[in-house]
C-alpha atoms as a PDB file:
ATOM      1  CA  UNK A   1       2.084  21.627  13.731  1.00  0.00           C
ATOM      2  CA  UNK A   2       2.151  18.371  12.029  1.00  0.00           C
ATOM      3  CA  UNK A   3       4.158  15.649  13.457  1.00  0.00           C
ATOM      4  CA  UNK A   4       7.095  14.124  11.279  1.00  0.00           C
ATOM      5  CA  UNK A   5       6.310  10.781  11.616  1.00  0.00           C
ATOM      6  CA  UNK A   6       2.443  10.037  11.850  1.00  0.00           C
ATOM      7  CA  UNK A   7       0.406   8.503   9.585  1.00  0.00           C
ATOM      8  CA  UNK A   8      -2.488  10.221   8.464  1.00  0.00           C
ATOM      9  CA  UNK A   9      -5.601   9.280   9.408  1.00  0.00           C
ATOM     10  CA  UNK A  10      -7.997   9.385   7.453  1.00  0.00           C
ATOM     11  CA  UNK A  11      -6.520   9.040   3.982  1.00  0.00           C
ATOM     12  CA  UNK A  12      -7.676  10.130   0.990  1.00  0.00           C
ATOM     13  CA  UNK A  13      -7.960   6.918  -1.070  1.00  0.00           C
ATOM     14  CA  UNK A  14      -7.458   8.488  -4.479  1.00  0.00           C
ATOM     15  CA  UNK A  15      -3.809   9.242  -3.131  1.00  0.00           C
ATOM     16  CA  UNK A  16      -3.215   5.456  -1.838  1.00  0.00           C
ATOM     17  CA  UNK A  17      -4.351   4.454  -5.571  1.00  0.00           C
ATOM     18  CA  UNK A  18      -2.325   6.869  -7.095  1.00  0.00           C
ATOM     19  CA  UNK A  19       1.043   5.660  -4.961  1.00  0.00           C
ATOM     20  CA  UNK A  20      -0.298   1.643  -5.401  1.00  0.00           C
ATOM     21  CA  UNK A  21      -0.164   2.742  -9.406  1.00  0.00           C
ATOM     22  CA  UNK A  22       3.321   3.745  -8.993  1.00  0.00           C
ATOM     23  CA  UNK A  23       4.461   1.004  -7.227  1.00  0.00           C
ATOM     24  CA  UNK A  24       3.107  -1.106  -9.913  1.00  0.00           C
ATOM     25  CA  UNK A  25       5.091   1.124 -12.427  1.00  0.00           C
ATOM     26  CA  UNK A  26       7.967   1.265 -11.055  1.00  0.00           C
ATOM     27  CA  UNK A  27       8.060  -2.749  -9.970  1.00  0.00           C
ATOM     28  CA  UNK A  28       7.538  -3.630 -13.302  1.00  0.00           C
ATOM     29  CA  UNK A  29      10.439  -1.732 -14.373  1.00  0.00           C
ATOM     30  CA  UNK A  30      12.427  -4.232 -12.024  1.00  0.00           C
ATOM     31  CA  UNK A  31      10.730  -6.965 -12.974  1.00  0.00           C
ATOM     32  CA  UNK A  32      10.055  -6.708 -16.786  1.00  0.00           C
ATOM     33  CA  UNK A  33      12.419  -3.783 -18.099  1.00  0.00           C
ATOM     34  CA  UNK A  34      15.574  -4.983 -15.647  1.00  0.00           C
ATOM     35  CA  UNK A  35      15.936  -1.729 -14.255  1.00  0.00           C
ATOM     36  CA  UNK A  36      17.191  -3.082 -10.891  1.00  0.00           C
ATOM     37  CA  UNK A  37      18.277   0.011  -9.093  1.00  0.00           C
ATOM     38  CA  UNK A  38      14.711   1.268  -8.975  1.00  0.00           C
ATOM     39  CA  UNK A  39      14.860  -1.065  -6.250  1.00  0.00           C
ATOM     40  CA  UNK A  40      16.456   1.532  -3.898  1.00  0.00           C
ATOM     41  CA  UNK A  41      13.966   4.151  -4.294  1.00  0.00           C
ATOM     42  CA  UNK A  42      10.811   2.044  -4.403  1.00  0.00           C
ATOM     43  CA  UNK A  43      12.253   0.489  -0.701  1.00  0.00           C
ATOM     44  CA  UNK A  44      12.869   3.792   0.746  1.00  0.00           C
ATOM     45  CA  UNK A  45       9.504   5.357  -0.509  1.00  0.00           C
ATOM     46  CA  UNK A  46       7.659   2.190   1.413  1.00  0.00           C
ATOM     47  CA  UNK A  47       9.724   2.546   4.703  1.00  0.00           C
ATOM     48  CA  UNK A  48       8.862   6.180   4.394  1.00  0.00           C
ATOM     49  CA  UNK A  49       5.398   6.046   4.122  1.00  0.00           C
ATOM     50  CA  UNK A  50       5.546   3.806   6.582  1.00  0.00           C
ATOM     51  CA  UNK A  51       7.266   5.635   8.844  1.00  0.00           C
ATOM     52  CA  UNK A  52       5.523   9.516   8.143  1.00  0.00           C
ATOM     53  CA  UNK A  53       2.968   9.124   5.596  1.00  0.00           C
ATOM     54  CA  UNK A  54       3.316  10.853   2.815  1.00  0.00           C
ATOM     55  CA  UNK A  55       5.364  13.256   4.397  1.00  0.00           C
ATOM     56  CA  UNK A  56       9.328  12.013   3.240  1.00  0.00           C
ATOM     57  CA  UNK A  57       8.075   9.526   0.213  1.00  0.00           C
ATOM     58  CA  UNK A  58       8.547  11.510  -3.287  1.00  0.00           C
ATOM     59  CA  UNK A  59       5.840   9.374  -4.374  1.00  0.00           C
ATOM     60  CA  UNK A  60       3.416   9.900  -1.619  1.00  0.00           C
ATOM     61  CA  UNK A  61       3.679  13.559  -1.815  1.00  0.00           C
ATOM     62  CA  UNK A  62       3.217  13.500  -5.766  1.00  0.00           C
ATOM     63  CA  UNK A  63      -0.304  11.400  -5.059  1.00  0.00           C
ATOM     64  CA  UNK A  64      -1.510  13.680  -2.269  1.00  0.00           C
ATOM     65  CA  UNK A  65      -0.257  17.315  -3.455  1.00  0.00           C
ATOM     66  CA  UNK A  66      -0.614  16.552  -7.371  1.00  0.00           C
ATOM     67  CA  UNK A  67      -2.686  13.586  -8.325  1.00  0.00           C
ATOM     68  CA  UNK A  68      -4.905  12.594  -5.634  1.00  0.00           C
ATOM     69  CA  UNK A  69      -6.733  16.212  -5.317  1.00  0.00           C
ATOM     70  CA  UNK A  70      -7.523  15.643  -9.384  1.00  0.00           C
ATOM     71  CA  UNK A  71      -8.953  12.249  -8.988  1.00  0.00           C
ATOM     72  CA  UNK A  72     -12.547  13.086  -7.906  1.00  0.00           C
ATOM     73  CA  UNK A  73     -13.662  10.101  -8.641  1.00  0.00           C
ATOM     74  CA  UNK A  74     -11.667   8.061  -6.502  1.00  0.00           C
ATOM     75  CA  UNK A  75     -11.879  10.204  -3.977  1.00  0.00           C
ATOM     76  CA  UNK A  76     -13.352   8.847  -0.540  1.00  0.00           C
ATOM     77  CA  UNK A  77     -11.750   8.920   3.323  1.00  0.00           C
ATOM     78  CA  UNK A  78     -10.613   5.543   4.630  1.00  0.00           C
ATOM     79  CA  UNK A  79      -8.739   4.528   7.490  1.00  0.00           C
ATOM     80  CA  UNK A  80      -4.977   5.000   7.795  1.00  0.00           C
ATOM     81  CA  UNK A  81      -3.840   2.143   9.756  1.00  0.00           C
ATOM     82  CA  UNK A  82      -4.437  -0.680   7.188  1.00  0.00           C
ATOM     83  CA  UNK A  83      -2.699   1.503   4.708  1.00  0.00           C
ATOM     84  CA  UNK A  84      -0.217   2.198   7.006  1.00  0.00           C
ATOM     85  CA  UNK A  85       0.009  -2.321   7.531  1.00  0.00           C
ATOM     86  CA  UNK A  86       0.120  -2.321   3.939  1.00  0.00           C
ATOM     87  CA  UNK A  87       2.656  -0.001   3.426  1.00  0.00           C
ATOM     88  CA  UNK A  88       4.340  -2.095   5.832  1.00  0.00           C
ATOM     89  CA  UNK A  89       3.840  -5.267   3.858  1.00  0.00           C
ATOM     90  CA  UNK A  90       5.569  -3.675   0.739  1.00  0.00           C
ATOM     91  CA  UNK A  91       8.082  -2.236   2.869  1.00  0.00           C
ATOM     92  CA  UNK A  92       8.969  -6.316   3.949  1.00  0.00           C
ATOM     93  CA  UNK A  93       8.380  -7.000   0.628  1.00  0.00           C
ATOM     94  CA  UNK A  94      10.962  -4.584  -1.282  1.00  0.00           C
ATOM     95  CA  UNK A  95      13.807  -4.739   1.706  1.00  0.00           C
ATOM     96  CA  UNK A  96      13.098  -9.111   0.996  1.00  0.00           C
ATOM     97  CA  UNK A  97      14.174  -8.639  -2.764  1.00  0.00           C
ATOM     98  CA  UNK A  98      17.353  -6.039  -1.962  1.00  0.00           C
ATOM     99  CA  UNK A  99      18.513  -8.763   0.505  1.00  0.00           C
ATOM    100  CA  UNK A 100      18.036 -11.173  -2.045  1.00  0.00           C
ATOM    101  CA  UNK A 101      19.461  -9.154  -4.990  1.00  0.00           C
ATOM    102  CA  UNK A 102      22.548  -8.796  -2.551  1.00  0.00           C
ATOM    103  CA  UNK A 103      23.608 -12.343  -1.791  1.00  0.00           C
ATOM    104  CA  UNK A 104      21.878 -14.296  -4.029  1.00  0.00           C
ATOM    105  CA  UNK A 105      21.343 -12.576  -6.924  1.00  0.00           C
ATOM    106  CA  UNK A 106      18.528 -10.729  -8.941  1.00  0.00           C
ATOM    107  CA  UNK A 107      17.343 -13.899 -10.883  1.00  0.00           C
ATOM    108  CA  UNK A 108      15.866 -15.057  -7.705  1.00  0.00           C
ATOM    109  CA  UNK A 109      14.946 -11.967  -5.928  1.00  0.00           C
ATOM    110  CA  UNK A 110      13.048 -10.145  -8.689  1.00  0.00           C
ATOM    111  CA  UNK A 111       9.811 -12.954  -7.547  1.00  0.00           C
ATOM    112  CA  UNK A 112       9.165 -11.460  -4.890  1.00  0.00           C
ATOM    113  CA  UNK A 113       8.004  -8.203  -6.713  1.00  0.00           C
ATOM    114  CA  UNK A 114       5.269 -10.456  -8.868  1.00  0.00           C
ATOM    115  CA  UNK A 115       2.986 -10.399  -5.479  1.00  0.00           C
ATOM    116  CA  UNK A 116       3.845  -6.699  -4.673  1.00  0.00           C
ATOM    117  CA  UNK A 117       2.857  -5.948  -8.498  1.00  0.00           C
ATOM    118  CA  UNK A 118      -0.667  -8.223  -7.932  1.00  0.00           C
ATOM    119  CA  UNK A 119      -1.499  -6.350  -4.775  1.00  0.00           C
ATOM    120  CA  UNK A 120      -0.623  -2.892  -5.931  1.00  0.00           C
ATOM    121  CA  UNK A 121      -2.190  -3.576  -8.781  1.00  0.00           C
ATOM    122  CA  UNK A 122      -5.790  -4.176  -7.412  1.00  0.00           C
ATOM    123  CA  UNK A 123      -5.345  -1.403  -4.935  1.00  0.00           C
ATOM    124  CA  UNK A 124      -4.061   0.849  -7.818  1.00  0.00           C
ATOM    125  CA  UNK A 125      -7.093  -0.198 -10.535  1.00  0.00           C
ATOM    126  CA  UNK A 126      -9.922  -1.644  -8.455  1.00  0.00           C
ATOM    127  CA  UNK A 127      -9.449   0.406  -4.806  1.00  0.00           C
ATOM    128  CA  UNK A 128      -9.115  -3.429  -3.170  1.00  0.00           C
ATOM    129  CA  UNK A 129      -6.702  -3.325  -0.621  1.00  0.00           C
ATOM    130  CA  UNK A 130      -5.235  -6.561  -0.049  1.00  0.00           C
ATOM    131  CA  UNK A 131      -3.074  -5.048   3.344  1.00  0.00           C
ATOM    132  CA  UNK A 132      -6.448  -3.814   4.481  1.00  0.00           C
ATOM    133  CA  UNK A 133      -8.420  -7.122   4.235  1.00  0.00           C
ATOM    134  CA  UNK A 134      -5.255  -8.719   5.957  1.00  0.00           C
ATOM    135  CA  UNK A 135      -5.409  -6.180   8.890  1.00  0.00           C
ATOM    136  CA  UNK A 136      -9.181  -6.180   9.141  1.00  0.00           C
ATOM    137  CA  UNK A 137      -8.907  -9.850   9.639  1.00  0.00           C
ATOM    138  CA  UNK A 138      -5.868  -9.495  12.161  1.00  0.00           C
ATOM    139  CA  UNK A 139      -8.514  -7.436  13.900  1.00  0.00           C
ATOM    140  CA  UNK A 140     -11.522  -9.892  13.648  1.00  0.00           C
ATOM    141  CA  UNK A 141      -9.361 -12.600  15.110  1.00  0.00           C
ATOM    142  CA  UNK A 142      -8.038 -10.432  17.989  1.00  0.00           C
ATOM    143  CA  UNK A 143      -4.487  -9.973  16.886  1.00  0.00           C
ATOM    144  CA  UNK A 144      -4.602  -6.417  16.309  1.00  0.00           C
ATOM    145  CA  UNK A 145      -7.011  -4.535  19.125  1.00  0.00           C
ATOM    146  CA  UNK A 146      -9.918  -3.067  18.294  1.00  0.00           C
ATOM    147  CA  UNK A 147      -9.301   0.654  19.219  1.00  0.00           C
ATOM    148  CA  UNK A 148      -6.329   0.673  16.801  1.00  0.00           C
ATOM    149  CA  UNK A 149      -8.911   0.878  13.986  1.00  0.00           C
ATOM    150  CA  UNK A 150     -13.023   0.572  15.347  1.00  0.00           C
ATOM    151  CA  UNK A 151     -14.270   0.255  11.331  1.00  0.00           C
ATOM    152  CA  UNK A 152     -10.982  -2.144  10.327  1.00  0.00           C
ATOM    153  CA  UNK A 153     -12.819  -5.093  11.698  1.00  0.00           C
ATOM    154  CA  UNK A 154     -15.762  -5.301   9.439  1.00  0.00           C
ATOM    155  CA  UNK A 155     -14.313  -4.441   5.628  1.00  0.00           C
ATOM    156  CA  UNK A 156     -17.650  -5.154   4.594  1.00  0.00           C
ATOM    157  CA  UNK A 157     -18.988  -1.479   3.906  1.00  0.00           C
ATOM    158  CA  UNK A 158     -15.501  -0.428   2.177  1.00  0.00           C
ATOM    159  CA  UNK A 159     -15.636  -2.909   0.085  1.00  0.00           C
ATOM    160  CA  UNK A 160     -19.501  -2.765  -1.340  1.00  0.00           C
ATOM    161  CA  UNK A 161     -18.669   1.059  -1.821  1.00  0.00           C
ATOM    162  CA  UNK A 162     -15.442   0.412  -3.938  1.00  0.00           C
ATOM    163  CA  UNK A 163     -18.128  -1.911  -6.492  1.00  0.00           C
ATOM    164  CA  UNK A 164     -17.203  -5.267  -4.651  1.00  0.00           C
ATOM    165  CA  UNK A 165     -20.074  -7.647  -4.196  1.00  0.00           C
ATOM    166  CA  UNK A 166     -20.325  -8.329  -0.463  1.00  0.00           C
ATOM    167  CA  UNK A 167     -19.329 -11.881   0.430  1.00  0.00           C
ATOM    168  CA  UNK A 168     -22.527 -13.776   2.382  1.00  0.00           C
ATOM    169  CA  UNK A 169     -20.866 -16.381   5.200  1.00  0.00           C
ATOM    170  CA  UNK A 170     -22.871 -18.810   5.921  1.00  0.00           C
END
């Protein structure tokens, strides 16, 4: 029996695109269109997915039951904790700009989506996972252990297969 709240692990990547697209939709409906209560939802489907997955999010369920299976060509296993850190970013993120809309207003607050739409964005379109790279590089330097995630520390391979060049240090 699956557990309630574990992430999976492996994730299908074609579903992390397809909920990274939806963030992006629904953030610029904040953002752009005004549409400020969307705010509530898009918080609880981050703190969801961080919390179980896909398993209580609306939106992860849509991108692993409906749209992620269809999306052959995006799909590929990757690790699930750097989603699960970037779900956890977004989830900071969106609980940031409810704060914000609360006591200071949604003229400031509505910002902080611009760098939730930029990183959902190039996860949604390009497969780059900006969470990831963080997390791999929390790993690198030692701040997250190794045997949380034994490929997370070298993003190297991920990237070349999503089409990114690989990065020569010198």
């Amino acid at each position: 029996m699956k557990r309630l709240f574990a992430f999976p692990n492996p994730v299908n990547d074609a579903a992390a695109r397809t909920v990274a697209l939806g963030v992006v939709a629904m953030s610029l409906m904040a953002l752009v269109g005004g549409v400020r209560w969307i705010m509530v939802p898009l918080t609880y489907g981050f703190v969801a997915r961080v919390l179980s997955g896909p398993t209580l999010s609306p939106l992860g369920q849509f991108a692993t039951r409906v749209a992620g299976p269809r999306l052959r060509a995006w799909r590929r296993e990757v690790a699930g904790p750097p989603k699960r850190f970037a779900q956890g970013i977004g989830a900071v993120l969106t609980i940031a700009t409810c704060t914000l809309w609360l006591t200071a207003g949604w003229s400031v607050a509505r910002w902080l989506l611009v760098p939730l739409i930029g990183a959902a964005s190039l996860e949604g379109a390009l497969g780059y996972c900006v969470g990831c790279a963080i997390f791999g590089q929390l790993v690198r330097v030692g701040l997250v252990p190794e045997s949380v995630c034994a490929e997370c520390g070298d993003l190297r391979q991920r990237f070349a297969a999503a089409g990114f060049p690989a990065r020569h240090e010198d």
